[in-house]
Protein backbone atom coordinates (compact mmCIF):
# COMPACT_ATOMS: atom_id res chain seq x y z
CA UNK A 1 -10.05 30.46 32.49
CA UNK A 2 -10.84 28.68 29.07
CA UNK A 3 -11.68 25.00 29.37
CA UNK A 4 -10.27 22.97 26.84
CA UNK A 5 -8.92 19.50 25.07
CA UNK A 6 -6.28 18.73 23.09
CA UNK A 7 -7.21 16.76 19.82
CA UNK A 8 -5.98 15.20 16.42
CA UNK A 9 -6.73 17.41 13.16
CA UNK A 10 -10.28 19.29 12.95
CA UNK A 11 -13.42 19.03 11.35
CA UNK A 12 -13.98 20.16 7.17
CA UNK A 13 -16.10 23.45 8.56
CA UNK A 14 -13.43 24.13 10.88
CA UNK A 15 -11.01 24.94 7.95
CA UNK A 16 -11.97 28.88 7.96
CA UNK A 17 -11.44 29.01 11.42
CA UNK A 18 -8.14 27.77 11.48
CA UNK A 19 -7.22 29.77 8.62
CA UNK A 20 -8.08 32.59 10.58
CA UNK A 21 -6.24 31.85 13.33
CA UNK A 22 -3.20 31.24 10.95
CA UNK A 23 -3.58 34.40 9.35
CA UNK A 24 -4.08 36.71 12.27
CA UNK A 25 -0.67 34.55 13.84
CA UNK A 26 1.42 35.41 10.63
CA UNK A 27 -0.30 38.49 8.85
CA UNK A 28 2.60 40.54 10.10
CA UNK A 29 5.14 38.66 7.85
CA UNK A 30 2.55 37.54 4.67
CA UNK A 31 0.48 40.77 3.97
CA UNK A 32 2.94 42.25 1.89
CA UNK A 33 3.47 39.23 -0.09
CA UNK A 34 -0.02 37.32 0.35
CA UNK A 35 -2.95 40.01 1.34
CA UNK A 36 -5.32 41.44 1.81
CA UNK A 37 -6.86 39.73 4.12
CA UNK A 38 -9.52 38.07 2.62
CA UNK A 39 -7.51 36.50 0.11
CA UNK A 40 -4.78 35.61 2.39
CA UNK A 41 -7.65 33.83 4.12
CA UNK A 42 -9.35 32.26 1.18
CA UNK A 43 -5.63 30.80 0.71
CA UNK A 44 -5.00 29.10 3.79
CA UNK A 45 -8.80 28.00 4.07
CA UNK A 46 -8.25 26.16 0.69
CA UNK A 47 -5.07 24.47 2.23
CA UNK A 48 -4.74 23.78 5.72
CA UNK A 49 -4.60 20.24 6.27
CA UNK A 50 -5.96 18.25 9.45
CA UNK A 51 -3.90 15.52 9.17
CA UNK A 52 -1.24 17.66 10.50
CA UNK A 53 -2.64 19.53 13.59
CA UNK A 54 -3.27 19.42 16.76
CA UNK A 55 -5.97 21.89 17.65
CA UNK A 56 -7.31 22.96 21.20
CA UNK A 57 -11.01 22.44 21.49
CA UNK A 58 -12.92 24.83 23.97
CA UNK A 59 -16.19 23.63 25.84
CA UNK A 60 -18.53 24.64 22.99
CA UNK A 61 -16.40 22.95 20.56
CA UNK A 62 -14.72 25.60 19.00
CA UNK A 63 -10.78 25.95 17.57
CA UNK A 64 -8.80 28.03 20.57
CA UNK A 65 -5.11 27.36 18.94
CA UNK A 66 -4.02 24.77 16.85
CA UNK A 67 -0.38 24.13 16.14
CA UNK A 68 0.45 22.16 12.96
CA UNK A 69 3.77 20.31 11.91
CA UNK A 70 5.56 19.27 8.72
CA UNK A 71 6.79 15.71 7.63
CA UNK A 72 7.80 14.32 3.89
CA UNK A 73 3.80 13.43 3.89
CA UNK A 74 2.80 17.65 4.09
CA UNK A 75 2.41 19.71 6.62
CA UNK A 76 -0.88 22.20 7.81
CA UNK A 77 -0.22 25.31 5.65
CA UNK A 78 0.62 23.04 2.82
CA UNK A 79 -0.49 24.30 -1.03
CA UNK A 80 1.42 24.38 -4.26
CA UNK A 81 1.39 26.65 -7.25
CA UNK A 82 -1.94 25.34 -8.66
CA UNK A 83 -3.96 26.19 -5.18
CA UNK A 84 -1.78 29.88 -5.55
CA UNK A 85 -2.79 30.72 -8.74
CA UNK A 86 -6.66 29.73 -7.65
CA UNK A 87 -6.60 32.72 -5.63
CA UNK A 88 -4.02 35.00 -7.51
CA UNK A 89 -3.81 33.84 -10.42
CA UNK A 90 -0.62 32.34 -12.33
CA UNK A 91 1.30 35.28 -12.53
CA UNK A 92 0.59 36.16 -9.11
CA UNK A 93 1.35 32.47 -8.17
CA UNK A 94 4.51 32.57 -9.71
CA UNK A 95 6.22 35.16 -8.01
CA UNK A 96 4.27 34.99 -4.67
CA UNK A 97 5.92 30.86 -5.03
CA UNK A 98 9.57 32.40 -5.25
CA UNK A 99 9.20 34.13 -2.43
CA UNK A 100 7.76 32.23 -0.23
CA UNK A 101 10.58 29.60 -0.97
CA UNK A 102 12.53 31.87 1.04
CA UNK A 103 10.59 30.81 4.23
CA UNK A 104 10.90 27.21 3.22
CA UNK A 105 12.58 25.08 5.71
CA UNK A 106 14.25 21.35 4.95
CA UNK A 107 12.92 18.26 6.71
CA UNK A 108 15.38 16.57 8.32
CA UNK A 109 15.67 12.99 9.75
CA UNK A 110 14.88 12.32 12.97
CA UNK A 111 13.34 15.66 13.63
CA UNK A 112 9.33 17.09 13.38
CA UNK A 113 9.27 20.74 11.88
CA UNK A 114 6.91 22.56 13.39
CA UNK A 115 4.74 24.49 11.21
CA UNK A 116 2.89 27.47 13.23
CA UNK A 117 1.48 27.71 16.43
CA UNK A 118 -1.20 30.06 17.01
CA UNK A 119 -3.77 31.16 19.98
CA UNK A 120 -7.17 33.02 19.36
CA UNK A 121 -6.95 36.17 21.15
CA UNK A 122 -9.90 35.49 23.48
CA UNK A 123 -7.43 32.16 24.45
CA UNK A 124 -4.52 33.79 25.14
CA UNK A 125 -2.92 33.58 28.55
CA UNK A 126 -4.73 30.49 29.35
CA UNK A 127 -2.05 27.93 29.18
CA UNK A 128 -3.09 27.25 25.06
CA UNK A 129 0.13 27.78 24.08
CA UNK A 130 1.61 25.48 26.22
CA UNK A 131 -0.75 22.92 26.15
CA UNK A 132 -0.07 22.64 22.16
CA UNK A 133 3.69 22.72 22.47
CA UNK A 134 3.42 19.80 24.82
CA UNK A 135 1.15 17.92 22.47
CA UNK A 136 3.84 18.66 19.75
CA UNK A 137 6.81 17.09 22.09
CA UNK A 138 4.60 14.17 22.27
CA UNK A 139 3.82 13.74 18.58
CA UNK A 140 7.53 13.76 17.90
CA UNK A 141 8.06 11.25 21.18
CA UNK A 142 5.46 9.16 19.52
CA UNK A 143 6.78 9.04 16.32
CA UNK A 144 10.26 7.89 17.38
CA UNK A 145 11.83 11.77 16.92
CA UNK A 146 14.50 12.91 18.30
CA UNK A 147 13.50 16.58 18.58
CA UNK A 148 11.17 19.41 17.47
CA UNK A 149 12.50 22.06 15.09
CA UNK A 150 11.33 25.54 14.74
CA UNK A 151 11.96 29.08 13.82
CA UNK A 152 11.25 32.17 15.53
CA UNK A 153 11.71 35.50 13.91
CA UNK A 154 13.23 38.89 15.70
CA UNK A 155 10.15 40.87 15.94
CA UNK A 156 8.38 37.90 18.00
CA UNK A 157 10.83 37.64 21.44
CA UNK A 158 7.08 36.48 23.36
CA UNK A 159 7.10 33.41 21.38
CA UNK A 160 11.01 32.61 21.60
CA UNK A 161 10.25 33.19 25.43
CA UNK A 162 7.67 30.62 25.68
CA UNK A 163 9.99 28.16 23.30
CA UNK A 164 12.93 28.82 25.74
CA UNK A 165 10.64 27.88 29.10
CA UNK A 166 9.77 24.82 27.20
CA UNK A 167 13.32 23.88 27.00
CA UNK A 168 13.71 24.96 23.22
CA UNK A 169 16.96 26.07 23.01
CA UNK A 170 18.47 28.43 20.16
CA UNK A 171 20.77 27.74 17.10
CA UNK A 172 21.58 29.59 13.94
CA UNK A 173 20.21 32.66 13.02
CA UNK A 174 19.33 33.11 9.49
CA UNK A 175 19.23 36.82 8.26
CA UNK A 176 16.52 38.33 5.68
CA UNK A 177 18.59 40.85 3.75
CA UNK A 178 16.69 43.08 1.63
CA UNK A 179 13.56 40.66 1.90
CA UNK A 180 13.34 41.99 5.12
CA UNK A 181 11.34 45.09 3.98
CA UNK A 182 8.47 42.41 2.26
CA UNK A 183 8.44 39.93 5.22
CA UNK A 184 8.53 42.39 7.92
CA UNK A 185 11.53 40.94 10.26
CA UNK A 186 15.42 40.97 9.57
CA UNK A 187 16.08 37.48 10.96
CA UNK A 188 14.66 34.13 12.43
CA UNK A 189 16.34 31.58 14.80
CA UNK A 190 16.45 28.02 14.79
CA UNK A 191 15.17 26.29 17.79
CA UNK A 192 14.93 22.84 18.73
CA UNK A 193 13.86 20.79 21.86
CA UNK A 194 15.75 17.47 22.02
CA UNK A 195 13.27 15.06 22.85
CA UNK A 196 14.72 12.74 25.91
CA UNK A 197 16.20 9.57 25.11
CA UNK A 198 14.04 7.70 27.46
CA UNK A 199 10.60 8.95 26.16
CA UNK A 200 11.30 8.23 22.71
CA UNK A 201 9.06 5.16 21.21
CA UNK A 202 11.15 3.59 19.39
CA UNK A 203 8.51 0.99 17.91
CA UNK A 204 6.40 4.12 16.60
CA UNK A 205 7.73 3.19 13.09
CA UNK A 206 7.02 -0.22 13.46
């Protein structure tokens, strides 16, 4: 079993790592619109932000998971048209921007948006996963939340299992339409974990 530690954010030479991780997690739904791979890569290396992650550190100090979360401030897998068109170009910026609007979800008070878990493979069934959701719950608790939103699309039921043993529970379902045959899944739920009442700190914004 994989010894590891739950931190704050990651190091600068981590960045490619953790884009890795992120692509390899999400490829499924972003080649179409953001590969190949190496340029999906050089993307999310250019973007991914530390100040929103929590990443699992093994013994030797490498990134096992990290799961990253959204607030007004930015999120991990940040970017704007400008770090796009660095890698694509403005035309390809353009259009790649409109559609990834589409996966765009609204912050909303008193909630953290959770933006992508993900587990390197050698990690996987060694309590990662879990470890990170937990640290989310607690970022939220510490920050005076009332509960952790995310989605989870149709074509992932592992991950909505997890979610549901960790007392996510599911609302709306949003359907892809025809966008479906870019993004690679017809729908995504909703899920959110209410954060107890008695956990929450409410001096964190103080």
């Amino acid at each position: 079993m994989s010894e590891f530690t739950i931190h704050r954010g990651f190091e600068p030479e981590q960045s490619e790592h953790v884009a890795r991780l992120y692509w390899t997690a999400f490829a499924s739904k972003l080649t179409k619109l953001m590969g190949p791979d190496d340029k999906g890569i050089s993307f999310f290396t250019s973007v991914v932000d530390p100040e929103f992650a929590l990443t699992a550190i093994g013994a030797g100090g490498e990134v096992l998971g990290v799961a990253g979360f959204k607030t007004s401030e930015g999120g991990l897998a940040g970017g704007d048209l400008r770090d796009l068109a660095k890698v694509y170009g403005w035309v390809g910026a353009i259009w790649r921007g409109l559609l990834l609007s589409v996966l765009e979800r609204d912050l909303a008070d008193n909630s953290l948006l959770m933006d992508g878990i993900c587990v390197s493979e050698t990690a996987r069934g060694q309590g990662v996963g879990t470890a990170l959701l937990a640290a989310i719950k607690e970022e939220a608790c510490a920050r005076g939340l009332q509960d952790v939103r995310l989605d989870v699309i149709d074509t992932n039921p592992r991950a909505r299992a997890l979610y549901e043993r960790q007392g996510f529970t599911a609302g709306e379902t949003q359907y892809l339409g025809p966008l479906r045959y870019i993004f690679g899944f017809r729908s995504s739920v909703a899920m959110r974990y209410a954060v107890p009442a008695k956990e929450i700190r409410r001096d964190a914004a103080n």
